[in-house]
Protein backbone atom coordinates (compact mmCIF):
# COMPACT_ATOMS: atom_id res chain seq x y z
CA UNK A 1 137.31 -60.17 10.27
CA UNK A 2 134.62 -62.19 8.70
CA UNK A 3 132.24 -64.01 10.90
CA UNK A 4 128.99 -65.97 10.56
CA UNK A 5 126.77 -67.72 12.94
CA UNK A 6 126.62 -71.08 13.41
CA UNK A 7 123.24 -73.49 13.94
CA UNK A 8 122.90 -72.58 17.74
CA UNK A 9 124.10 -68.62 17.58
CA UNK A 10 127.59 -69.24 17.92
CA UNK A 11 130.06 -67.10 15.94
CA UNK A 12 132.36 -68.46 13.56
CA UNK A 13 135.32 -67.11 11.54
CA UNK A 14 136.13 -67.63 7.95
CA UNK A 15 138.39 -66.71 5.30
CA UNK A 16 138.32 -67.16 1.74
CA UNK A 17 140.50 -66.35 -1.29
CA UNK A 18 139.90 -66.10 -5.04
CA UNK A 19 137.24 -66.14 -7.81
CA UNK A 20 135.51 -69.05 -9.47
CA UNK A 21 134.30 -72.38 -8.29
CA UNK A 22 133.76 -72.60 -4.49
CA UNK A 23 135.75 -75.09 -2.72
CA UNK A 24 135.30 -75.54 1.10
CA UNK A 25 137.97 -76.57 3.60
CA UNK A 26 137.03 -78.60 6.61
CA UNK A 27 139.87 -79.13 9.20
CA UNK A 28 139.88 -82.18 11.20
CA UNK A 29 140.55 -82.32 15.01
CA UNK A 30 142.41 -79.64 16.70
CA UNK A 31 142.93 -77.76 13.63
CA UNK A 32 141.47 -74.33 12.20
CA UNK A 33 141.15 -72.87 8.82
CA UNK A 34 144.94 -71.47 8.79
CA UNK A 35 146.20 -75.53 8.26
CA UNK A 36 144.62 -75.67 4.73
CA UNK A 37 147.06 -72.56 3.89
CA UNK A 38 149.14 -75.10 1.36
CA UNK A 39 146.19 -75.93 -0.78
CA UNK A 40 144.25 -72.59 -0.35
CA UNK A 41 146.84 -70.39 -1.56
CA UNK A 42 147.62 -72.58 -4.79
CA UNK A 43 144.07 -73.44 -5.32
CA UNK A 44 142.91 -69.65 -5.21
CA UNK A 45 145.92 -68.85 -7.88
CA UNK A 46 144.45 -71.56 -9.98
CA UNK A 47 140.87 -69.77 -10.77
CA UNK A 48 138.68 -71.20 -7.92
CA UNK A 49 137.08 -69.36 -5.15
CA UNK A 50 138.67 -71.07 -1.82
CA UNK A 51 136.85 -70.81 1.40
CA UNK A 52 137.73 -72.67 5.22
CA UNK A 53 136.22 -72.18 8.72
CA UNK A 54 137.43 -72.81 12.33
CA UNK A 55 135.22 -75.07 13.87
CA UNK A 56 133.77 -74.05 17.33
CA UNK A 57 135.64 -74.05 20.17
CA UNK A 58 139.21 -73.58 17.67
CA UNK A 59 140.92 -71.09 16.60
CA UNK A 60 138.92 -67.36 16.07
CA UNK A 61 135.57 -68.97 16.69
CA UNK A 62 133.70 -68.89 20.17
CA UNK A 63 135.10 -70.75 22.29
CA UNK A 64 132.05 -72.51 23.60
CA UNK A 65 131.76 -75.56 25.46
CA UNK A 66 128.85 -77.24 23.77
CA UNK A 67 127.98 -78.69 20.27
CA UNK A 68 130.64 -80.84 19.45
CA UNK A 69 128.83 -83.97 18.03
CA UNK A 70 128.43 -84.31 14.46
CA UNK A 71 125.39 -83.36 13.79
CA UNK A 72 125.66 -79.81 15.65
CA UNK A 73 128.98 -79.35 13.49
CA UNK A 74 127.34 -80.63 10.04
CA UNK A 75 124.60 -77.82 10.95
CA UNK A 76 127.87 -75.11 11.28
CA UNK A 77 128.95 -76.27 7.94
CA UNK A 78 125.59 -76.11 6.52
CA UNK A 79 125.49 -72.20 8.21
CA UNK A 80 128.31 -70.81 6.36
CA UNK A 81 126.90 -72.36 2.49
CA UNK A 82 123.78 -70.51 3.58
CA UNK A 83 125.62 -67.48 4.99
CA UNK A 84 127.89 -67.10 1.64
CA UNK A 85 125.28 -68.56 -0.91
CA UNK A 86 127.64 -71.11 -2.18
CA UNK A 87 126.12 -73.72 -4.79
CA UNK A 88 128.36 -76.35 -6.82
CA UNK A 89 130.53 -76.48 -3.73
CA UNK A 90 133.73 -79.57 -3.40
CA UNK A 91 133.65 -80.22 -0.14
CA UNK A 92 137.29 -80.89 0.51
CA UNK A 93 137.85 -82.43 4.55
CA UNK A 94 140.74 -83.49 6.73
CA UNK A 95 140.57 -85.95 9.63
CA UNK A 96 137.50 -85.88 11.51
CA UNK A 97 136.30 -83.23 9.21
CA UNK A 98 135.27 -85.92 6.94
CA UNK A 99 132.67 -87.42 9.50
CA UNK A 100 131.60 -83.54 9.62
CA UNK A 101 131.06 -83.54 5.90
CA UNK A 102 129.42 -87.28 5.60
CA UNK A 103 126.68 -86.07 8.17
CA UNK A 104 126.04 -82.73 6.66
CA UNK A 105 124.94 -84.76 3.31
CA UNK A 106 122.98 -86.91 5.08
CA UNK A 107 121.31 -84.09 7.00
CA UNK A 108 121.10 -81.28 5.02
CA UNK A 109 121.41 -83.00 1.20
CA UNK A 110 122.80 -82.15 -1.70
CA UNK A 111 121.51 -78.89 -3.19
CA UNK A 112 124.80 -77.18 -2.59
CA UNK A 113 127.39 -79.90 -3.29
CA UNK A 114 128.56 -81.30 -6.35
CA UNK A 115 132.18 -83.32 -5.74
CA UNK A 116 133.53 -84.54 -2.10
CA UNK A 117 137.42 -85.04 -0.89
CA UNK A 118 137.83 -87.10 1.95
CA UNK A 119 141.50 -87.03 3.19
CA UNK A 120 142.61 -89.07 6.32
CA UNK A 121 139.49 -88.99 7.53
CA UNK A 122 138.68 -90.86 10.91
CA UNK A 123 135.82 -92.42 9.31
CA UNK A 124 133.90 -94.18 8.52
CA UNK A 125 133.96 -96.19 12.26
CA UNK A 126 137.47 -96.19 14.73
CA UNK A 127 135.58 -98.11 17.90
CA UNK A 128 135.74 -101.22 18.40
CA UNK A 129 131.93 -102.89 18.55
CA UNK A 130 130.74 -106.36 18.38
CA UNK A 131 129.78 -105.83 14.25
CA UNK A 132 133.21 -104.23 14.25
CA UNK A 133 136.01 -106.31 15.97
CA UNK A 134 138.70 -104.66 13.88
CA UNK A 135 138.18 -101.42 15.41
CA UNK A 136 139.81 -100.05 18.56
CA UNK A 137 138.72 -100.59 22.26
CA UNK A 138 137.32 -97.69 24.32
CA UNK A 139 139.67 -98.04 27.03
CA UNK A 140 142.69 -97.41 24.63
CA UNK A 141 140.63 -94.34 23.38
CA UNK A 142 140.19 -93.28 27.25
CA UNK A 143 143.58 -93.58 28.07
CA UNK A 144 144.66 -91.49 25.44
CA UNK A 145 142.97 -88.74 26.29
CA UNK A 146 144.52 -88.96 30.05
CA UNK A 147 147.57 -88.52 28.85
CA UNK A 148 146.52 -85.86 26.66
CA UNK A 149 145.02 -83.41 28.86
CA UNK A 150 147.69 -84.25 31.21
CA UNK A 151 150.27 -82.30 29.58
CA UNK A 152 148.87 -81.27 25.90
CA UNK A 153 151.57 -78.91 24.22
CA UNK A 154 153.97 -82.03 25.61
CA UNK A 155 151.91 -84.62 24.35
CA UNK A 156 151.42 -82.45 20.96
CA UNK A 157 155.57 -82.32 20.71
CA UNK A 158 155.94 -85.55 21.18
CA UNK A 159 153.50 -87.04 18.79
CA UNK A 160 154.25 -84.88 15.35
CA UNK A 161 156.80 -87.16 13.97
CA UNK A 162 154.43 -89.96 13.92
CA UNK A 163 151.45 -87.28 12.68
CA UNK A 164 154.05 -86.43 9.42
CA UNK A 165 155.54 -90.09 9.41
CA UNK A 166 159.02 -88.61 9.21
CA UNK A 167 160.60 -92.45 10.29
CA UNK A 168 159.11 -93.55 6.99
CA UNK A 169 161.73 -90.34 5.22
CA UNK A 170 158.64 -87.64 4.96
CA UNK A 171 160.42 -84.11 5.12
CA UNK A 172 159.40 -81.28 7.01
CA UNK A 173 161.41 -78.53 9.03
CA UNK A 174 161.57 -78.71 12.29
CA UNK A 175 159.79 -74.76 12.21
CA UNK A 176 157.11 -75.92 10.37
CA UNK A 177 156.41 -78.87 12.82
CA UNK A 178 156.30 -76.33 15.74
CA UNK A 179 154.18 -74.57 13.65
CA UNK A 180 152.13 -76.86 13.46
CA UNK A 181 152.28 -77.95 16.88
CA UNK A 182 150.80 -74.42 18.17
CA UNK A 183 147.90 -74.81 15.57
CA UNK A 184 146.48 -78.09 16.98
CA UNK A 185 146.97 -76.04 20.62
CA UNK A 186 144.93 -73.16 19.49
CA UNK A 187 141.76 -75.21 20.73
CA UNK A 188 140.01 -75.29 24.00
CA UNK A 189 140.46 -78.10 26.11
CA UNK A 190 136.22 -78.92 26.27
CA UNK A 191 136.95 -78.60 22.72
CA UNK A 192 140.03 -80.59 22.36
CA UNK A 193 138.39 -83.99 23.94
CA UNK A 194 134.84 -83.90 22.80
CA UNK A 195 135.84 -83.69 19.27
CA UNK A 196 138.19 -86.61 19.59
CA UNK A 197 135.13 -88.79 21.55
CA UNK A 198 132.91 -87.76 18.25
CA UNK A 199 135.16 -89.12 16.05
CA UNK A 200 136.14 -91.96 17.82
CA UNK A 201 132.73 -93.13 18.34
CA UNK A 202 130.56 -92.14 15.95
CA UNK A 203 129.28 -94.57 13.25
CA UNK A 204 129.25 -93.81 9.83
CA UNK A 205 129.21 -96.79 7.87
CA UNK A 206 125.54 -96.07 6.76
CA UNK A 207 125.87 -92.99 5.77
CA UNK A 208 129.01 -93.72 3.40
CA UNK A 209 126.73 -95.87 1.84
CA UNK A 210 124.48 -93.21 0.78
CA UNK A 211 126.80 -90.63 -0.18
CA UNK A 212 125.42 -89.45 -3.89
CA UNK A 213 128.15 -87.44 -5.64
CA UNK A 214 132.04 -88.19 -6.73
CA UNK A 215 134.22 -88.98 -3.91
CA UNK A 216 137.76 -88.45 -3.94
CA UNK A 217 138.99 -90.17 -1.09
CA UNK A 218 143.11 -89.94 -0.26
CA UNK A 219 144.96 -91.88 2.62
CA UNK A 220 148.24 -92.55 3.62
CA UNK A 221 149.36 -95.86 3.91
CA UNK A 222 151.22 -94.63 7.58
CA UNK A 223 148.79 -93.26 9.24
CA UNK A 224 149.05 -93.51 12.62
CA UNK A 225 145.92 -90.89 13.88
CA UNK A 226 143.56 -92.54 11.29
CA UNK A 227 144.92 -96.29 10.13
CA UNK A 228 144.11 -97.03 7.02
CA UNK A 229 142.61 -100.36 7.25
CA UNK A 230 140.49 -99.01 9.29
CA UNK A 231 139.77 -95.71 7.71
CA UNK A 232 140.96 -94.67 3.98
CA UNK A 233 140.43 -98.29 2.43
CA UNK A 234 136.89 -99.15 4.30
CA UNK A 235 135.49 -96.14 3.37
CA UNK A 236 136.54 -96.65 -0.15
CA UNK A 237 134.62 -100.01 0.10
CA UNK A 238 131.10 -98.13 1.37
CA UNK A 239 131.09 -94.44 -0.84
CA UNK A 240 129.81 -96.08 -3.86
CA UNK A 241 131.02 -93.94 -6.36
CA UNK A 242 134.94 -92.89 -5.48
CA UNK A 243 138.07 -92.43 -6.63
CA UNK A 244 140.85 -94.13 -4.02
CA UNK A 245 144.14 -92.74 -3.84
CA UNK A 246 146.76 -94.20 -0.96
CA UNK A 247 149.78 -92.45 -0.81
CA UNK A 248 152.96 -94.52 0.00
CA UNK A 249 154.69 -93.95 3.47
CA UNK A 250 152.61 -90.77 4.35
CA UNK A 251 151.47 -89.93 7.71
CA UNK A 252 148.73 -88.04 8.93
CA UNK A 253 149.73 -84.68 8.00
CA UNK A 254 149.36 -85.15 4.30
CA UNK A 255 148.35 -81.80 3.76
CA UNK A 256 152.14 -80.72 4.27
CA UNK A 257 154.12 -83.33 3.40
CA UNK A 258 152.10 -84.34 0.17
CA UNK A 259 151.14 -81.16 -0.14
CA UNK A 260 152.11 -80.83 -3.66
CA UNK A 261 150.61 -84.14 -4.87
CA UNK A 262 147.74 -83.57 -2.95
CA UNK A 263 147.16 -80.22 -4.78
CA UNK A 264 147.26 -82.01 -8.26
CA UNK A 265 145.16 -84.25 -7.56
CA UNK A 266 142.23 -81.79 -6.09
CA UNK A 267 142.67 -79.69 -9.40
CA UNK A 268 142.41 -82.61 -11.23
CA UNK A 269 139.21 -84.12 -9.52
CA UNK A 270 137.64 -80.66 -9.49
CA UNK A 271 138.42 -79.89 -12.70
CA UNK A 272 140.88 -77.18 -12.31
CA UNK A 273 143.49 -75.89 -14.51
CA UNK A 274 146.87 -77.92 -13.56
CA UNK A 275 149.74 -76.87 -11.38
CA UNK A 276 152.48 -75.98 -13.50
């Protein structure tokens, strides 16, 4: 199994497939390295070298109960460029991932990046705050996470339809949901709240701003976990030099239920030979 050690000592797995140009995979919340398996696999046929993590406290990393604020994670993604060399990397992040790849380039530059995805990411700000007023309250976020810890592989079953969007006629078998499902359980339960309270609270408006290399950023137009007026079309607003892409009636889970548009249009921001 391959391993490398994060910022603070803590051991993290990896995988990676293919040859060529490194692309990264950054899950969001909840999620490990085996989610991205729909765009690894195709991207890794298509001549580039394909690499994704599990973030600490998921999946077949340590299970630790510490480090779950951005900048701690920003210095795990930094740790595995370093451990594996990479250079020219797309950074290519889901969810909350996002806010993990917008503070890594503020803290740790741009030396080894050259292109950056952002794909129903939380950011750039979800809170609520008196500059703000379109963002949620804290009490709502609170609540939430109750009822989450409550009952989690209940609250996880109930809540995938509205992750895919499947009202709005998204398709996905009802295997591949629980699938799904026991992914975003394969998480601690330090792990599964803290990383939900970083990406709920932290601001990253400022940092958008500063971003310095192309930005692809893709959002459905029904996302419930990450709404876009909030999320996909403010942050297009801030990154100043991007490429926005909303996808009609998609959900949350875009990397599934898009998966095959979302794949073209990766190869065709990274520069990629073309699906066939």
């Amino acid at each position: 199994m391959p391993y490398f050690e994060g910022s603070d000592g803590t051991t993290l797995f990896y995988t990676e497939w293919g040859q060529g140009s490194p692309v990264v995979f950054v899950a969001g919340a909840w999620l490990s390295s085996s989610s991205w398996e729909f765009q690894m696999l195709p991207l890794s046929e298509r001549g580039l070298r394909c690499v994704a993590f599990d973030k600490r406290g998921h999946g077949r990393s340590d299970w630790v109960g510490h480090g779950f604020e951005y900048d701690t994670l920003a210095d795990d993604l930094a740790a595995l460029l370093d451990h594996l060399d990479l250079r020219e990397v797309t950074l290519v992040a889901h969810s909350m991932g996002g806010g993990e790849v917008i503070r890594h380039l503020t803290r740790h530059g741009y030396d080894r990046v050259s292109r950056v995805v952002l794909i129903s990411t939380t950011a750039p700000l979800l809170l609520r705050t008196p500059d703000h007023p379109d963002g949620i309250e804290q009490s709502l976020l609170d609540a939430g996470l109750a009822e989450r810890t409550r009952d989690r592989p209940r609250w996880m079953a109930q809540n995938a339809q509205a992750f895919f969007a499947t009202h709005l006629g998204n398709t996905i078998s009802a295997e591949l949901m629980e699938w799904t499902v026991r992914r975003c359980l394969d998480c601690s339960a330090k792990a599964a709240v803290e990383v939900i309270r970083t990406a709920f609270r932290t601001d990253l408006r400022e940092e958008a701003r500063a971003i310095r290399v192309p930005t692809l950023i893709i959002h459905g137009d029904a996302d419930a976990s990450a709404p876009v007026e909030l999320c996909g079309r403010r942050l297009a607003e801030l990154v100043p030099d991007n490429t926005y892409k909303e996808y009609p009636r998609a959900g949350h889970g875009i990397f599934i239920t898009h998966a095959e548009q979302l794949n073209r249009d990766l190869l065709d921001f990274i520069g990629a030979a073309p699906t066939q």
